[in-house]
N, C-alpha and C. Protein backbone atom coordinates (compact mmCIF):
# COMPACT_ATOMS: atom_id res chain seq x y z
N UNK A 1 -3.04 -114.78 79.80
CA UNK A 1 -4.03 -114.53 78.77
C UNK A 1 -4.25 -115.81 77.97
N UNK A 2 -5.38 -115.98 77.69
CA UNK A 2 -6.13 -117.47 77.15
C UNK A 2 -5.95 -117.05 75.58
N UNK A 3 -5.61 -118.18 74.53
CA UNK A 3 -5.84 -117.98 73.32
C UNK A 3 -6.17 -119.25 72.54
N UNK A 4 -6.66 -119.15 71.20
CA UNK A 4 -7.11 -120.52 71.09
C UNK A 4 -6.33 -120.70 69.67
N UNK A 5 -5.58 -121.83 69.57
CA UNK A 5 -5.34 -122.58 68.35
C UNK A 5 -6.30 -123.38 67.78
N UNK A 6 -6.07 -123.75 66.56
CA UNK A 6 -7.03 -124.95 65.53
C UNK A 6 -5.35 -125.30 64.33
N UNK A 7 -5.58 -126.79 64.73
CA UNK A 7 -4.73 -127.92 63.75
C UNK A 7 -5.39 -129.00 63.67
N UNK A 8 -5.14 -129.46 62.70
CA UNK A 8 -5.87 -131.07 61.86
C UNK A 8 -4.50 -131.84 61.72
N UNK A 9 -4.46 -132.85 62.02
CA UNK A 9 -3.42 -134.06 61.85
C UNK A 9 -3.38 -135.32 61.32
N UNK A 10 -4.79 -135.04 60.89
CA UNK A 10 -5.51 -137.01 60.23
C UNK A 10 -6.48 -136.51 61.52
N UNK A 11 -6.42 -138.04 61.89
CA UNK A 11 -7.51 -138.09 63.38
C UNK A 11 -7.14 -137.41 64.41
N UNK A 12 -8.40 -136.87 64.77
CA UNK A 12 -8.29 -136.21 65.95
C UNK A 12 -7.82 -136.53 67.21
N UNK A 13 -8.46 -137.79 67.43
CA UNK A 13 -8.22 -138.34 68.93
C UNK A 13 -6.66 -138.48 69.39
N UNK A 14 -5.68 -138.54 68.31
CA UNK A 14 -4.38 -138.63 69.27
C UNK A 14 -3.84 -137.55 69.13
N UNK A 15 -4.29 -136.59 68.05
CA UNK A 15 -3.89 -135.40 68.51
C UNK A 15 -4.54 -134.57 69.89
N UNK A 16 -5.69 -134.77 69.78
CA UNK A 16 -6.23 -133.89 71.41
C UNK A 16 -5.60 -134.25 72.29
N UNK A 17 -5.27 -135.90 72.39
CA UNK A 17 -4.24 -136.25 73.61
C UNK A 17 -2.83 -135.54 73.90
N UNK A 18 -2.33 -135.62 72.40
CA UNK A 18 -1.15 -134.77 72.64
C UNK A 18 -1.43 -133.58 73.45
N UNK A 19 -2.16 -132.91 72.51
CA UNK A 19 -2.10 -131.33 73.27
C UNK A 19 -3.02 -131.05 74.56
N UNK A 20 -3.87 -132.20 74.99
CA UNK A 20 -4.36 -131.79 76.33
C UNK A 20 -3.62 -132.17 77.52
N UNK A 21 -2.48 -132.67 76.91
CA UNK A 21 -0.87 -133.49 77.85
C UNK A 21 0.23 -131.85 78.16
N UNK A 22 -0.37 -131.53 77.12
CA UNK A 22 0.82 -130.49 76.95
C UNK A 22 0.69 -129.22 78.76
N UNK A 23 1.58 -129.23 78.94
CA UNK A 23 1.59 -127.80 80.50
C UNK A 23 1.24 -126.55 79.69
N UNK A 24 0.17 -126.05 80.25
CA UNK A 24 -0.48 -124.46 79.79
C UNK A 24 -1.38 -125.05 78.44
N UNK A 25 -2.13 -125.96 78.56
CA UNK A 25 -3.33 -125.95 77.51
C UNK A 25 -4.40 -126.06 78.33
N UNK A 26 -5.59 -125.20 78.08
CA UNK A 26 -6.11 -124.99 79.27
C UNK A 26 -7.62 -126.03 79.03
N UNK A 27 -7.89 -125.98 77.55
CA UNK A 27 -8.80 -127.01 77.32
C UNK A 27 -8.67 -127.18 75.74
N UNK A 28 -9.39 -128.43 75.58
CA UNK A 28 -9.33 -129.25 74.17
C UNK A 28 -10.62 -129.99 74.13
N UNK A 29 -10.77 -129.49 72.72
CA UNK A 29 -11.61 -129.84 71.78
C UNK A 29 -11.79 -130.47 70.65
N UNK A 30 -12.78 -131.50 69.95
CA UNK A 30 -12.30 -131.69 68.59
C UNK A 30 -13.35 -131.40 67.95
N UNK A 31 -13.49 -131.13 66.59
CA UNK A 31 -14.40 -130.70 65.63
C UNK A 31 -14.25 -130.70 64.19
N UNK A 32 -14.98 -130.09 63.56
CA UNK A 32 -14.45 -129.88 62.23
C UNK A 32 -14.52 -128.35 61.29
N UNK A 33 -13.90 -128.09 60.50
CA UNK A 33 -13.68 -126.83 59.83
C UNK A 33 -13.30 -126.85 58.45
N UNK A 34 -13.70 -125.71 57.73
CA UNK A 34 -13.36 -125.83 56.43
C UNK A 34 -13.92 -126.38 55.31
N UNK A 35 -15.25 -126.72 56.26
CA UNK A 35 -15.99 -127.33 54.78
C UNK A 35 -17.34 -126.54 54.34
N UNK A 36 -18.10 -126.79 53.71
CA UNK A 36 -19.23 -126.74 53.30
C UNK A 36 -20.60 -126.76 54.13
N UNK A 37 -20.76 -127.64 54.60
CA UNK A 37 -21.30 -128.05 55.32
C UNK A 37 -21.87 -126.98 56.46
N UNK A 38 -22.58 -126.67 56.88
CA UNK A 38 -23.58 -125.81 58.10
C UNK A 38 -23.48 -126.88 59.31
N UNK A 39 -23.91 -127.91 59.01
CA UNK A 39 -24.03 -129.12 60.53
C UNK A 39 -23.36 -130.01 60.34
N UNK A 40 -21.83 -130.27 60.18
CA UNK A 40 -21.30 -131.32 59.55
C UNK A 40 -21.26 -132.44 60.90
N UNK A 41 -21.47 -133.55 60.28
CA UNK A 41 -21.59 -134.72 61.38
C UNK A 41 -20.27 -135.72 61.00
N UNK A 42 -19.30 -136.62 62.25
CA UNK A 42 -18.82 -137.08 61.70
C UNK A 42 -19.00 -138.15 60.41
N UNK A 43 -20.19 -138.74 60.41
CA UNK A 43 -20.70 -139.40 59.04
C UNK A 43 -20.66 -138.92 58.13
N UNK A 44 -20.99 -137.50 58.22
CA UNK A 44 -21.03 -136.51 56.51
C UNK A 44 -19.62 -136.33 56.48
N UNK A 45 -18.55 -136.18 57.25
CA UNK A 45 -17.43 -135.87 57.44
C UNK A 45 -16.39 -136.58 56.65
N UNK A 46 -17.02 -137.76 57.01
CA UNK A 46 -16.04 -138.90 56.47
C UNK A 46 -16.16 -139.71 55.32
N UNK A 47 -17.55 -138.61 54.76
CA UNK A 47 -17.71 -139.00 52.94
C UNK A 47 -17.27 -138.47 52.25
N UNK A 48 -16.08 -137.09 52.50
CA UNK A 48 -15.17 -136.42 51.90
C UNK A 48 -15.79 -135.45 51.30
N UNK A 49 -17.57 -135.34 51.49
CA UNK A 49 -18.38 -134.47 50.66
C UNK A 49 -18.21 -133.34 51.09
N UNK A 50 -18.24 -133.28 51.97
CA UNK A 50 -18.31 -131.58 52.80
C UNK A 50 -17.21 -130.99 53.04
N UNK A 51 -15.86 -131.58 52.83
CA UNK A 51 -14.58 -130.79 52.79
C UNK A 51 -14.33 -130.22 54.06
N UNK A 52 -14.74 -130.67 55.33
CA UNK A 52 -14.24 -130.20 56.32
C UNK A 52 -12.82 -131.08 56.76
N UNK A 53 -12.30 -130.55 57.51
CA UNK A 53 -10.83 -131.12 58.46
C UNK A 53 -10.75 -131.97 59.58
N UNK A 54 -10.93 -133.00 60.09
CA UNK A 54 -10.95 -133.19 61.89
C UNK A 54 -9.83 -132.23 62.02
N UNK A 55 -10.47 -131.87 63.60
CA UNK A 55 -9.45 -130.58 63.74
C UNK A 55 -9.90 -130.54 65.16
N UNK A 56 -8.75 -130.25 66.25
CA UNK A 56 -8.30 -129.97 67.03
C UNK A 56 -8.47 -128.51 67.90
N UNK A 57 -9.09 -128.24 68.61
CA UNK A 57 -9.33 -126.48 69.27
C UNK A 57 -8.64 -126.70 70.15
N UNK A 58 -7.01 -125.67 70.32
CA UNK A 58 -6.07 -125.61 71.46
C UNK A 58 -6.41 -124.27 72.36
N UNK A 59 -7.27 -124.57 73.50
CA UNK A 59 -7.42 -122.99 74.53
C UNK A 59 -5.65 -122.82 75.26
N UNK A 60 -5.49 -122.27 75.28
CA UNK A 60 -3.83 -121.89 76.46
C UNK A 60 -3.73 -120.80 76.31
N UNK A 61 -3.02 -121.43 77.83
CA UNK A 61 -2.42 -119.84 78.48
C UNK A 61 -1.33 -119.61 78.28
N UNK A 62 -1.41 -118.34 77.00
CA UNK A 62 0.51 -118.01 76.57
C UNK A 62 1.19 -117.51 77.72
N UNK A 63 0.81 -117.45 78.81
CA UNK A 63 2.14 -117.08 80.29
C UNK A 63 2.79 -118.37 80.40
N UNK A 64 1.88 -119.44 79.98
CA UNK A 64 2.72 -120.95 80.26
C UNK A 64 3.44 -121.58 78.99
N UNK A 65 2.72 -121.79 78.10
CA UNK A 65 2.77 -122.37 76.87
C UNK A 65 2.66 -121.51 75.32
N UNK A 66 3.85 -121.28 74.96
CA UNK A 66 3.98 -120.56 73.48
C UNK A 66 3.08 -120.92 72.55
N UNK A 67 2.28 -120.43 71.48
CA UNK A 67 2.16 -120.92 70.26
C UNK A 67 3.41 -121.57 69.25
N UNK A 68 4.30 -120.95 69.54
CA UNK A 68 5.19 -121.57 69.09
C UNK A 68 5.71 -122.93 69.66
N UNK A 69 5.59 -123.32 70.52
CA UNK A 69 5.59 -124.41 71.19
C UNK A 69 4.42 -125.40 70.61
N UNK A 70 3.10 -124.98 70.54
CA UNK A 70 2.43 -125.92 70.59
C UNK A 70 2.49 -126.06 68.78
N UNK A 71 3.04 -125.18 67.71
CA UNK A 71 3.44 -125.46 66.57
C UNK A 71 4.59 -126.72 66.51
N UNK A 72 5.49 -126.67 67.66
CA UNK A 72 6.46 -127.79 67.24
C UNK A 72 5.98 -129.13 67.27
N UNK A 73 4.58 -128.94 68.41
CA UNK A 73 4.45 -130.30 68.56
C UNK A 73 3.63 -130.47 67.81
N UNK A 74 2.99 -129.95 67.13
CA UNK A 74 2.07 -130.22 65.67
C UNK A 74 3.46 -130.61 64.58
N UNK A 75 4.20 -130.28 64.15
CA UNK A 75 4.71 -130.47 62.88
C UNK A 75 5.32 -131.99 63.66
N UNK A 76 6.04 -132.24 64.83
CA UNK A 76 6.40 -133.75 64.98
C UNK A 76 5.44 -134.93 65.33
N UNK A 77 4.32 -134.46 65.76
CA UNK A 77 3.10 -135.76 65.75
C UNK A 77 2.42 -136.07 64.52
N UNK A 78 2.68 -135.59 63.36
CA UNK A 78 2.30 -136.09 62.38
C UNK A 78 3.34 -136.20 61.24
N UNK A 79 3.03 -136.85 59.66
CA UNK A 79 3.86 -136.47 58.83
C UNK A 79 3.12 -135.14 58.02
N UNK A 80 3.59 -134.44 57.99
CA UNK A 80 3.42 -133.08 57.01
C UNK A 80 3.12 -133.02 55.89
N UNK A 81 4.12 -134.16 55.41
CA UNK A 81 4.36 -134.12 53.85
C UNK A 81 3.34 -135.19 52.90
N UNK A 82 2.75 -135.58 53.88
CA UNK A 82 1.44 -136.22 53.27
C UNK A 82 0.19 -135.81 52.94
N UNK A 83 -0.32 -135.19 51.76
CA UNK A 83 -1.31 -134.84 51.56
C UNK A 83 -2.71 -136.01 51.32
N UNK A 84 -3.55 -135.25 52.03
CA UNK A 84 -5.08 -135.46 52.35
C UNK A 84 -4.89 -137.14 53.14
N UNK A 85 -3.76 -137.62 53.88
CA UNK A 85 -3.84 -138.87 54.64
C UNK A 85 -2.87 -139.19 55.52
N UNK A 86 -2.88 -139.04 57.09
CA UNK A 86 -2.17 -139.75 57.82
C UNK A 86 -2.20 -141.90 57.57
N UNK A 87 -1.07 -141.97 57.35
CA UNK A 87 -0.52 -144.07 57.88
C UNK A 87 -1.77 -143.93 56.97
N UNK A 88 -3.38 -145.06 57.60
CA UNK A 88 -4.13 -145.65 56.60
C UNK A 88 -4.76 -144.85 56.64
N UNK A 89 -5.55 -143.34 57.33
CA UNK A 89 -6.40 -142.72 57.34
C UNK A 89 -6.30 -142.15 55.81
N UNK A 90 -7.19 -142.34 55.00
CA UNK A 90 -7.20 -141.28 53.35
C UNK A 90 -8.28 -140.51 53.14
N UNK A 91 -8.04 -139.24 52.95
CA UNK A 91 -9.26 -138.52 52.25
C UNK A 91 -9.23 -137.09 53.09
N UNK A 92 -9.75 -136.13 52.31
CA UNK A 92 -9.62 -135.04 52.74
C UNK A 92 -9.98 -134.18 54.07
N UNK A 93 -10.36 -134.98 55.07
CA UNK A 93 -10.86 -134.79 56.16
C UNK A 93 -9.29 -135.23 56.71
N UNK A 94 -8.60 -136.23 56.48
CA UNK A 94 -7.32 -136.46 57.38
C UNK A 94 -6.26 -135.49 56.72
N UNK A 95 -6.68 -134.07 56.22
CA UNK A 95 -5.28 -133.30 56.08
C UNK A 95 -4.72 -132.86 56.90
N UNK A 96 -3.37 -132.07 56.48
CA UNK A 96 -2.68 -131.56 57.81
C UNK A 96 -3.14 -129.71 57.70
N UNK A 97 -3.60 -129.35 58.31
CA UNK A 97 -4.21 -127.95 58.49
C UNK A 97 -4.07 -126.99 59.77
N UNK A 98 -3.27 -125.84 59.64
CA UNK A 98 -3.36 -124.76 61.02
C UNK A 98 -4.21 -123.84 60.13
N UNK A 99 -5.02 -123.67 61.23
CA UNK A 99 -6.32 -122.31 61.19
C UNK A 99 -5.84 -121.41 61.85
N UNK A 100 -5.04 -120.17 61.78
CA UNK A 100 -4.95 -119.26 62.63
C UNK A 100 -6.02 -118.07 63.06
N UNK A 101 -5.44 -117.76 64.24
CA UNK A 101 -6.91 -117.03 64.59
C UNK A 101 -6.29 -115.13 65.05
N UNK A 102 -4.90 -115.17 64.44
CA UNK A 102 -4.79 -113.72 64.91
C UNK A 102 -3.54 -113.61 63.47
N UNK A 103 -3.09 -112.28 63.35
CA UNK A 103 -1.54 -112.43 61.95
C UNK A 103 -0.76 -113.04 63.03
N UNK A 104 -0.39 -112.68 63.98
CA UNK A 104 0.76 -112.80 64.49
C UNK A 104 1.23 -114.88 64.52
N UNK A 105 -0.11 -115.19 64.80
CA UNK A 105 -0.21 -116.30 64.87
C UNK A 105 0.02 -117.19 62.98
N UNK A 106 -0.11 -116.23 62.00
CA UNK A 106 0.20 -116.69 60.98
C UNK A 106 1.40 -116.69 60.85
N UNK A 107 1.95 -115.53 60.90
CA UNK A 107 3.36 -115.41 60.45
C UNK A 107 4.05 -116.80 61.37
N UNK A 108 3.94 -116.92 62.29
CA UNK A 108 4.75 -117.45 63.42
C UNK A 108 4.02 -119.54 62.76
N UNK A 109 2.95 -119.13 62.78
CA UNK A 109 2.94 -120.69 62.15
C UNK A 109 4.10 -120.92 60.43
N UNK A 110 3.73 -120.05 59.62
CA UNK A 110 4.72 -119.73 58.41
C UNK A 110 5.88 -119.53 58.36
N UNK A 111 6.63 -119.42 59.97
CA UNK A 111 7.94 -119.70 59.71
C UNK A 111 8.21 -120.94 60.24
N UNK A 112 7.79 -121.21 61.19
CA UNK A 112 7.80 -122.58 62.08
C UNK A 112 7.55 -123.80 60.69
N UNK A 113 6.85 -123.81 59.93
CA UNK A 113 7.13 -124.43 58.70
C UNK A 113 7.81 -124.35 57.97
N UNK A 114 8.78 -123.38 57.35
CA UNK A 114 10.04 -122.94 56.79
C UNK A 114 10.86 -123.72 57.44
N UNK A 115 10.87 -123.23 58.95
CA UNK A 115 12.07 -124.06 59.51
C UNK A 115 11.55 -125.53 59.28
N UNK A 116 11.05 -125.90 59.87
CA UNK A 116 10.33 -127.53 59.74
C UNK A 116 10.80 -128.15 58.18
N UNK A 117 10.78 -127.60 57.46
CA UNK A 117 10.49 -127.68 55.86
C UNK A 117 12.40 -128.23 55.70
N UNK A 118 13.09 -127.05 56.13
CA UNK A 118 14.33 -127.14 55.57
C UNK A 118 15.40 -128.52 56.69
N UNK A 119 14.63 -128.46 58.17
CA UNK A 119 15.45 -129.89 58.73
C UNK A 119 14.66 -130.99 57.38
N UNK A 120 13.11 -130.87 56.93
CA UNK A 120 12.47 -132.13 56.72
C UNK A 120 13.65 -132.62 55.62
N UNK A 121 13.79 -130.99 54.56
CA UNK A 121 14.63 -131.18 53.20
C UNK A 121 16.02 -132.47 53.29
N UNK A 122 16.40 -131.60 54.29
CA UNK A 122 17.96 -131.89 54.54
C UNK A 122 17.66 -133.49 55.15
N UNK A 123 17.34 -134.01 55.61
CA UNK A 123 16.81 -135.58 55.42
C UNK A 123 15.97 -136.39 54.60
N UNK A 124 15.64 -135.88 53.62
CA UNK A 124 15.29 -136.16 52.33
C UNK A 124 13.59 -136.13 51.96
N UNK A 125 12.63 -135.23 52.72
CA UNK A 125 11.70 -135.68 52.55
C UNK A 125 11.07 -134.76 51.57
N UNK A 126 9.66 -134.89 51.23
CA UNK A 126 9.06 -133.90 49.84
C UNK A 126 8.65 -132.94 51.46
N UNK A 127 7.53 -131.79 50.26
CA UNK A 127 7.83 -130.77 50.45
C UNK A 127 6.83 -130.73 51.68
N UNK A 128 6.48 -130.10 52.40
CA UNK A 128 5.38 -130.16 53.58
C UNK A 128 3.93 -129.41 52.66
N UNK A 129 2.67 -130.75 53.03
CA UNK A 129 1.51 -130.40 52.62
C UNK A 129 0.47 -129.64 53.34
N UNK A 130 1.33 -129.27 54.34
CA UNK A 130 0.20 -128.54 55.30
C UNK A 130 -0.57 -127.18 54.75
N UNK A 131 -1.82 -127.53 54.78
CA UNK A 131 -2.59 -125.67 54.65
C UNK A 131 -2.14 -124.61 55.98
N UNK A 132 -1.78 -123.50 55.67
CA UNK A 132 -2.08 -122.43 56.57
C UNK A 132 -2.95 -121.22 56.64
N UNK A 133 -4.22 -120.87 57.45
CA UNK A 133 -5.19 -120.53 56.74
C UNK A 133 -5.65 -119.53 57.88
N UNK A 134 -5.94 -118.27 57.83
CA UNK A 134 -6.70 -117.36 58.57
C UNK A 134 -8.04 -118.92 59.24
N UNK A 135 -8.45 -118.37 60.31
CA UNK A 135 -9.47 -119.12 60.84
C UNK A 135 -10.67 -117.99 60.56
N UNK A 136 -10.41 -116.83 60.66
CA UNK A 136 -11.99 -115.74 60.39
C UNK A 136 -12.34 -116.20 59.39
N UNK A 137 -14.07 -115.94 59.94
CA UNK A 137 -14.94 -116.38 58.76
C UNK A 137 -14.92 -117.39 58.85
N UNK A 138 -14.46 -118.68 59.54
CA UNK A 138 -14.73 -120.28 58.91
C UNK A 138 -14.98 -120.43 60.60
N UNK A 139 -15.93 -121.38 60.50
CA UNK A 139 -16.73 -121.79 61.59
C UNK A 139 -16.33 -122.84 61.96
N UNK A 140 -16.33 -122.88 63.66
CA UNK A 140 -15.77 -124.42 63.77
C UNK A 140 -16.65 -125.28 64.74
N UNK A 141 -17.23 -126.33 64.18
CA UNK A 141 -18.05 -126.81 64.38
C UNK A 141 -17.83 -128.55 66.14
N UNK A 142 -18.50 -128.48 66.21
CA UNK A 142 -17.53 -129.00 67.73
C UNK A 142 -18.51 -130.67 67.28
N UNK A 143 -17.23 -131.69 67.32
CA UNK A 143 -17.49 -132.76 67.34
C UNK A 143 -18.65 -133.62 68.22
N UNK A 144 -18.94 -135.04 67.69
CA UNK A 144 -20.28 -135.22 68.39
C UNK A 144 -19.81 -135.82 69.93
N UNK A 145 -20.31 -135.86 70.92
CA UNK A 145 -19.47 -135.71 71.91
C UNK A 145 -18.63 -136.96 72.41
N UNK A 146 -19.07 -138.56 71.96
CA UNK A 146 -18.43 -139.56 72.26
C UNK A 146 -17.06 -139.71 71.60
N UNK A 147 -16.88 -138.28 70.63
CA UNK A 147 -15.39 -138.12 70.06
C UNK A 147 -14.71 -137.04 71.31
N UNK A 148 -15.02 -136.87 72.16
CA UNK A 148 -14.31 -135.35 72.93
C UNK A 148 -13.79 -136.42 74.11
N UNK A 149 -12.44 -136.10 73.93
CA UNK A 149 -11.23 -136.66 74.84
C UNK A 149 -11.16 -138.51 74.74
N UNK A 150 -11.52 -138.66 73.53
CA UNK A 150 -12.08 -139.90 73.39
C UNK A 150 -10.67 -141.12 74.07
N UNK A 151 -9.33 -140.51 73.74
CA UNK A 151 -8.26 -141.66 74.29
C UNK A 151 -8.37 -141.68 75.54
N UNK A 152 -8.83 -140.48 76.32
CA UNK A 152 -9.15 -141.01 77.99
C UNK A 152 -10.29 -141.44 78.28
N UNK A 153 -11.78 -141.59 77.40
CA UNK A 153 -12.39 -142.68 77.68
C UNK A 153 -12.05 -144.20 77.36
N UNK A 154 -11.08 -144.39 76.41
CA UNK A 154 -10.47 -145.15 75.49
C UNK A 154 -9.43 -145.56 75.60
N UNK A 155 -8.85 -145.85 76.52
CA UNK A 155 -6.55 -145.49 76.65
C UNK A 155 -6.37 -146.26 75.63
N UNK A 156 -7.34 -147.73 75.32
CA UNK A 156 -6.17 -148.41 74.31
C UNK A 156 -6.65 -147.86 73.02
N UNK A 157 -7.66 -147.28 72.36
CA UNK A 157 -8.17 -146.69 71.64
C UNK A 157 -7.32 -146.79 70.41
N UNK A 158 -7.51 -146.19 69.11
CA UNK A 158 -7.03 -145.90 67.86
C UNK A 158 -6.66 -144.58 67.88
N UNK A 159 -5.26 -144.86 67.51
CA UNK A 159 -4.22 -143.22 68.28
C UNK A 159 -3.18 -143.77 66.68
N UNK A 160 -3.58 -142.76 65.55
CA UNK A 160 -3.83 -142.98 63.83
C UNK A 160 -2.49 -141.87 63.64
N UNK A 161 -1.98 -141.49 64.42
CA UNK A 161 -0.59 -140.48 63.62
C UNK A 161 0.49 -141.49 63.38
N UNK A 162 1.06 -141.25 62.18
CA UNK A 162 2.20 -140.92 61.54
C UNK A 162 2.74 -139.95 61.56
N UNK A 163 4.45 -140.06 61.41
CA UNK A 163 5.21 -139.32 61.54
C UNK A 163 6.29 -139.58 60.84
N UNK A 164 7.23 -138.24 60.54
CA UNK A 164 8.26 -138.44 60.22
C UNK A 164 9.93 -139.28 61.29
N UNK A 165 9.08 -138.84 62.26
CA UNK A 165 10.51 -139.10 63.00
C UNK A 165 11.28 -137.98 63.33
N UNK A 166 11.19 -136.91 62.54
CA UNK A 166 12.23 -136.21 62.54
C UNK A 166 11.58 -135.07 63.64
N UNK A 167 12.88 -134.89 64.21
CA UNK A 167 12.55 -133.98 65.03
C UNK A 167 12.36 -132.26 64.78
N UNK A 168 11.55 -131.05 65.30
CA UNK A 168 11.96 -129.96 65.44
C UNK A 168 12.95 -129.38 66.15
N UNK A 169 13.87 -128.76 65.44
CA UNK A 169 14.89 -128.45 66.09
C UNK A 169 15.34 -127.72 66.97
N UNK A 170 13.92 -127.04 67.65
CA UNK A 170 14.04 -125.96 68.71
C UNK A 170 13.05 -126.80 70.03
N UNK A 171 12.51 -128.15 69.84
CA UNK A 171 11.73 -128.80 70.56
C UNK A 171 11.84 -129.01 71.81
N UNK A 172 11.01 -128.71 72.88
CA UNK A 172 11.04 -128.50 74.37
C UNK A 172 11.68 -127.18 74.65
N UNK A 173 12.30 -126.40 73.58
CA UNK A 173 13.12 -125.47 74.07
C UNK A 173 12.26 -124.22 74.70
N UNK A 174 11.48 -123.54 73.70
CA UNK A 174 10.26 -122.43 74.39
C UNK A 174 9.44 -122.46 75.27
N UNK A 175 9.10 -121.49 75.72
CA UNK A 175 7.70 -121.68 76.94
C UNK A 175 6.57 -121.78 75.79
């Protein structure tokens, strides 16, 4: 059975790589969500006016690949605890954001941050800035297309995550 995630990490492009690398993602997308905006373009995007997210659409097949899985690798490809900016990316379009699209998928992102939260604590970091947010009702608008899979038109490309380093502590372990 096919299901679809939405996460924001800063820039999109090295996150889609991540997760279109990942076994059981069946396709990837990038776009934006959460703002204002009806036709948001990356130009309007990146004037912070319209309050949308770059953001990431994960299709998979949960027989292969968990949501919970593809949560771990969201909380370690970026830093968390940085609000509205991955490294140099700044402004409210580079937040860290999961859109869920079912409860089950909330709860399960909301603990996967708990846990995340208390390894981040116990190595000293602040608190995790990530939004977690029903996706109903918010529209997600699909990037202009010379952004879609842009590091494989691109290999040496601008691949903009920060991270903590720190690992999740259940990582590679789930389907």
């Amino acid at each position: 059975m096919s299901s679809i995630a939405y996460f924001a990490t800063g820039c999109f492009w090295g996150a889609e790589r991540r997760f279109w690398s990942m076994p059981g993602a069946v396709e990837t997308s990038v776009g934006y969500m959460g703002g204002t905006d009806p036709h948001p373009t990356y130009e309007s995007v990146c004037t912070g006016r319209t309050g949308h997210a770059e953001m990431v659409r994960v299709t998979f097949d949960e027989s292969k690949i968990s949501y919970q899985r593809l949560l771990e690798e969201f909380w370690i490809m970026h830093d968390p605890t940085s609000l509205n900016r991955q490294g140099g990316d700044i402004g409210t379009q580079y937040r860290s954001s999961i859109y869920t699209t079912t409860p089950a998928q909330y709860v399960t992102a909301v603990e996967s941050r708990n846990v995340y939260q208390g390894v981040l604590t116990a190595h000293g970091f602040d608190d995790i800035a990530t939004e977690i947010i029903s996706a109903d009702g918010v529209a997600y608008h699909l990037a202009e297309e010379y952004h879609q899979k842009y590091l494989a038109k691109n290999p040496a490309g601008y691949d903009c995550h920060s991270t903590t380093g720190i690992a999740y502590p259940s990582a590679g372990v789930s389907v």
